[in-house]
C-alpha atoms as a PDB file:
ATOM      1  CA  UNK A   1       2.917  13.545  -0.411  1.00  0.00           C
ATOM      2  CA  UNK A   2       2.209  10.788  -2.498  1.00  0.00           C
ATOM      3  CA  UNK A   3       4.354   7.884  -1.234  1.00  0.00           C
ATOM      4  CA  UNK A   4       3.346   4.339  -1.708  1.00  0.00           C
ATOM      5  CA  UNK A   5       2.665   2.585   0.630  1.00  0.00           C
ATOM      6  CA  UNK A   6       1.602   5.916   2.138  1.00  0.00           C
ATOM      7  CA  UNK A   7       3.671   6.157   5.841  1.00  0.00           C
ATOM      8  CA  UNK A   8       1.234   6.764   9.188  1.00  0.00           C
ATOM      9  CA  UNK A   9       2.007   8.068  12.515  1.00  0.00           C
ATOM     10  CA  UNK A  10      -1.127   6.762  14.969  1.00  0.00           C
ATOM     11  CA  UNK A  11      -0.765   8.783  18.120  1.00  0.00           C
ATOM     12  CA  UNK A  12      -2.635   7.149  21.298  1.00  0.00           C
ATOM     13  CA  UNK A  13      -1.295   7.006  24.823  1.00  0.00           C
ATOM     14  CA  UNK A  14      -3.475   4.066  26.057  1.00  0.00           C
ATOM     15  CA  UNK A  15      -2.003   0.391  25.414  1.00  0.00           C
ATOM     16  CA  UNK A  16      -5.298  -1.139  24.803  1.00  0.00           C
ATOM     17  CA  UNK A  17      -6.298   1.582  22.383  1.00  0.00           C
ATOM     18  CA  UNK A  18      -3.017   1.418  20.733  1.00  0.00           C
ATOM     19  CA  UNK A  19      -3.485  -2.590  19.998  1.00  0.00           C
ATOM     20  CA  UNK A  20      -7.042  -2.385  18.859  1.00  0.00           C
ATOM     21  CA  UNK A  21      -5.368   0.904  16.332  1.00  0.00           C
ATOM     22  CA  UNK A  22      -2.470  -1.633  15.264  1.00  0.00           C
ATOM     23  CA  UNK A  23      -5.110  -4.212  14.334  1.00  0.00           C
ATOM     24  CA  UNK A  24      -6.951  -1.642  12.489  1.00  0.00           C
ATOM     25  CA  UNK A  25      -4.220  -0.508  10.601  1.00  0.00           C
ATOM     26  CA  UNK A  26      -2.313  -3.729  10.333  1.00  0.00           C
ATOM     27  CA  UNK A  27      -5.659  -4.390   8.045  1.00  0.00           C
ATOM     28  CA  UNK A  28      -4.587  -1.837   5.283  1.00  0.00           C
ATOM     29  CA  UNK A  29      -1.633  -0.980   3.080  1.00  0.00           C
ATOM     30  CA  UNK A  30       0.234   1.048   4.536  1.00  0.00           C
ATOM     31  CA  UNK A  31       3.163   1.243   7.183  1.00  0.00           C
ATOM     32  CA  UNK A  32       3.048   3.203  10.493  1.00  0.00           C
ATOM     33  CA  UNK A  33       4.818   4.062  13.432  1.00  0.00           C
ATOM     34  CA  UNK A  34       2.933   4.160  17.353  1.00  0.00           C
ATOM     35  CA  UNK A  35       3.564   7.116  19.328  1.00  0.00           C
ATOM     36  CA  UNK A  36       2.642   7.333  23.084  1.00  0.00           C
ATOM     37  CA  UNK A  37       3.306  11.098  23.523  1.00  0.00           C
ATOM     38  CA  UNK A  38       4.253  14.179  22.200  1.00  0.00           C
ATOM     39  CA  UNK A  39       7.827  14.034  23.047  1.00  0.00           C
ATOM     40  CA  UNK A  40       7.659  10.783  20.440  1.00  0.00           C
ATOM     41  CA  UNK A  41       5.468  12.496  17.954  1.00  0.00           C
ATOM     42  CA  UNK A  42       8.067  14.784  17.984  1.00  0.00           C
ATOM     43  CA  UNK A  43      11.079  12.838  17.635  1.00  0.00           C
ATOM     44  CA  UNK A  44       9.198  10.444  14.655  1.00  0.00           C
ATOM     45  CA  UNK A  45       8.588  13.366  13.039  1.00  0.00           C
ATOM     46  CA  UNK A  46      12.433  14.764  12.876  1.00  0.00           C
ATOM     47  CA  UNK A  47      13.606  11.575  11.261  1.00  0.00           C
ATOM     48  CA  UNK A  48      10.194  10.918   9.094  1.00  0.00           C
ATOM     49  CA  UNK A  49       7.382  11.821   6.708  1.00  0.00           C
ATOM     50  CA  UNK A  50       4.053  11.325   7.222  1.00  0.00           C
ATOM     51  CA  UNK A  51       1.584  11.438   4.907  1.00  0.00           C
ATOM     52  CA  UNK A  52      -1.060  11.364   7.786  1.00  0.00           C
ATOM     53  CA  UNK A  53      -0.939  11.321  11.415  1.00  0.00           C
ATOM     54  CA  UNK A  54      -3.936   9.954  13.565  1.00  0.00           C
ATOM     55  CA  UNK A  55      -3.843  12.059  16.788  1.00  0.00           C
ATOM     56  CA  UNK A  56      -4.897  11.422  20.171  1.00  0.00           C
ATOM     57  CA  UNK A  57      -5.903  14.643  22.270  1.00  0.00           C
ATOM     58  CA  UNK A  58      -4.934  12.970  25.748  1.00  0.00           C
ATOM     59  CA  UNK A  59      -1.438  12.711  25.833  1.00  0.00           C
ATOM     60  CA  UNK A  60       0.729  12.209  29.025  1.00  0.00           C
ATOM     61  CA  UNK A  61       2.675  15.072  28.458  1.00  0.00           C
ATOM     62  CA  UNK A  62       1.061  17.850  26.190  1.00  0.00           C
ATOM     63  CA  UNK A  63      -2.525  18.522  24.762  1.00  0.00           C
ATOM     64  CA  UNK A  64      -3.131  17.022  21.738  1.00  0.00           C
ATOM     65  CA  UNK A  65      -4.733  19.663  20.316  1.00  0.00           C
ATOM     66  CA  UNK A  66      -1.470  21.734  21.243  1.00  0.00           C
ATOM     67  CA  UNK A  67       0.556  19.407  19.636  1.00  0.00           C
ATOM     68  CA  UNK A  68      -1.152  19.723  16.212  1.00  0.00           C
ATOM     69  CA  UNK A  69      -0.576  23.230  16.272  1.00  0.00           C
ATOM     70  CA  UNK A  70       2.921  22.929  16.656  1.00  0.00           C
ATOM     71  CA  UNK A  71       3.068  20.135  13.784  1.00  0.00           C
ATOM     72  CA  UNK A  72       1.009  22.565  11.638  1.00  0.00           C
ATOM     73  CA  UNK A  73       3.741  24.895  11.973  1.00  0.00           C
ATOM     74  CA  UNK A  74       6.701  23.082  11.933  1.00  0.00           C
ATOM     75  CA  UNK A  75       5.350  20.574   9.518  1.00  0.00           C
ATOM     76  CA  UNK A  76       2.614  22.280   7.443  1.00  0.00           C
ATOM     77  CA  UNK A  77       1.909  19.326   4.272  1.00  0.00           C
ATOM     78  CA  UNK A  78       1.504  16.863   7.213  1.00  0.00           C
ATOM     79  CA  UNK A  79      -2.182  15.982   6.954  1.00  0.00           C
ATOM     80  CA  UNK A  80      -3.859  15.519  10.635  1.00  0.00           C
ATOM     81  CA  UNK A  81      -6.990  13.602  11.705  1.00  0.00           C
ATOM     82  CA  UNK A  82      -8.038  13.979  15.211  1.00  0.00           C
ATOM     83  CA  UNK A  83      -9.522  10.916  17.359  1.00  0.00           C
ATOM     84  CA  UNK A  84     -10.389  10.944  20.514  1.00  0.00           C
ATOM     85  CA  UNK A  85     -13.195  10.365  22.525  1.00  0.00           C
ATOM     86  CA  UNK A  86     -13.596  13.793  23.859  1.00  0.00           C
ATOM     87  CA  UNK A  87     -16.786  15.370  21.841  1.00  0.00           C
ATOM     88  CA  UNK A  88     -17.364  18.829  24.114  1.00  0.00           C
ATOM     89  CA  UNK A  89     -17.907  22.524  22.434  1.00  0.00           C
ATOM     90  CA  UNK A  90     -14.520  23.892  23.569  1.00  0.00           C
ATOM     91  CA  UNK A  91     -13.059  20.801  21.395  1.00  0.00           C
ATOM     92  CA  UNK A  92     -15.350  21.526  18.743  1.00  0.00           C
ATOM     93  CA  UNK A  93     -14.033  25.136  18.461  1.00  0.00           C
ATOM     94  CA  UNK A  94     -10.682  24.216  19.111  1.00  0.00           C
ATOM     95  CA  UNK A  95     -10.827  21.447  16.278  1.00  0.00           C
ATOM     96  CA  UNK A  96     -11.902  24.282  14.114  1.00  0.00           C
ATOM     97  CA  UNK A  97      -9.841  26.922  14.854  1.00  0.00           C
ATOM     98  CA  UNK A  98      -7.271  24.617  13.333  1.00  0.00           C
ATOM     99  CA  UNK A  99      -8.968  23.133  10.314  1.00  0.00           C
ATOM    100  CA  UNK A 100      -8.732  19.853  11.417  1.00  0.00           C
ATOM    101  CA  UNK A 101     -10.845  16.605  10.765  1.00  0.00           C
ATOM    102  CA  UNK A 102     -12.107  14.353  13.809  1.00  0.00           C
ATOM    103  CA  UNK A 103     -13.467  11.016  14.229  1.00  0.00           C
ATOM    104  CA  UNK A 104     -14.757   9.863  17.176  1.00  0.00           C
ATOM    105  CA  UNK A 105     -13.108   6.524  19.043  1.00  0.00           C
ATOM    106  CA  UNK A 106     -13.530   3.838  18.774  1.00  0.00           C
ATOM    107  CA  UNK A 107     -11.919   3.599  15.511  1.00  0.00           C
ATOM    108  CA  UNK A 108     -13.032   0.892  13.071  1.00  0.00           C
ATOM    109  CA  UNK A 109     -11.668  -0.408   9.936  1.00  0.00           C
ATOM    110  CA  UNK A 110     -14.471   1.656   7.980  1.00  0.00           C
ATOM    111  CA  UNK A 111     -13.491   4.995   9.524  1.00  0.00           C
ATOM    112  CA  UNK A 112      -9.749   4.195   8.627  1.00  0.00           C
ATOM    113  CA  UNK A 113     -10.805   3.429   4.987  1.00  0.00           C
ATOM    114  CA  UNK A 114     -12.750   6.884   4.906  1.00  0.00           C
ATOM    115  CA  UNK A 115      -9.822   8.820   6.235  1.00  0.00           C
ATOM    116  CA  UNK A 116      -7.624   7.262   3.882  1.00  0.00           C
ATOM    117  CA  UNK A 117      -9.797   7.578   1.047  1.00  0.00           C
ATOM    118  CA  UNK A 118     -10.050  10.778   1.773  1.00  0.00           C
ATOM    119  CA  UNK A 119      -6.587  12.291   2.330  1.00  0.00           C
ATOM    120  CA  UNK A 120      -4.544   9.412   0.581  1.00  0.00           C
ATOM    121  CA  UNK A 121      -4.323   9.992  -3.212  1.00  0.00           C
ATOM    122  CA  UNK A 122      -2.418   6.013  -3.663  1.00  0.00           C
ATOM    123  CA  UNK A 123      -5.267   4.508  -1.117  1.00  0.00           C
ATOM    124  CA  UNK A 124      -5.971   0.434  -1.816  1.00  0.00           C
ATOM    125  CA  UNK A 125      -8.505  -0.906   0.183  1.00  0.00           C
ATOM    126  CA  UNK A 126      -8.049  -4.016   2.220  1.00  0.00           C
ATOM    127  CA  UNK A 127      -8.701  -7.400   0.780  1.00  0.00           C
END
């Protein structure tokens, strides 16, 4: 997917992780949608496209790591980046199992920039 200004969908359940995301993002070009839980993950997702999705693993209502592998199915070109503070072995499997990248909370502007560098083909970095 190579929309420009590429279209995010940050996943976190906590408020004050969800502002200090917003400011993070609000720093780069792009546009994005918050999501609180899965049922919303899911509902974005029926209406839009993501070109990447920033994923909490605690969510209210589902695993996050549960919920990737239903968007992998359903939605297999959506790219998914895992971050969360959780850092254990059975993550670490888990996160493999599904071939998916992970950063490690708290998020910072740099980590953002990597991640988009990385899986966003348009990326411009932030003035």
């Amino acid at each position: 997917m190579n929309e420009f200004p590429p279209k995010i969908l940050a996943v976190e359940d906590d408020a004050l992780a969800q502002r200090v995301l917003k400011m993070v993002l609000n720093q780069f070009d792009c546009t994005f949608h918050m999501a609180g839980s899965g049922e919303e993950v899911l509902s974005f997702l029926q209406t839009n496209d993501y070109a990447l999705i920033l994923m909490d693993i605690g969510l209210p209502d589902i695993n996050g790591l549960d919920l990737c592998e239903i968007i992998q199915k359903k939605y297999p070109k959506t790219t998914i980046v895992v971050v969360s503070a959780y850092s254990d072995d059975h993550y670490a499997k888990r996160l493999a199992s599904l071939n998916l990248d992970y950063v490690e909370k708290p998020i910072t502007p740099k980590m953002i920039e990597a991640i988009f560098k990385k899986y966003l083909p348009n990326f411009t970095q932030p003035n």
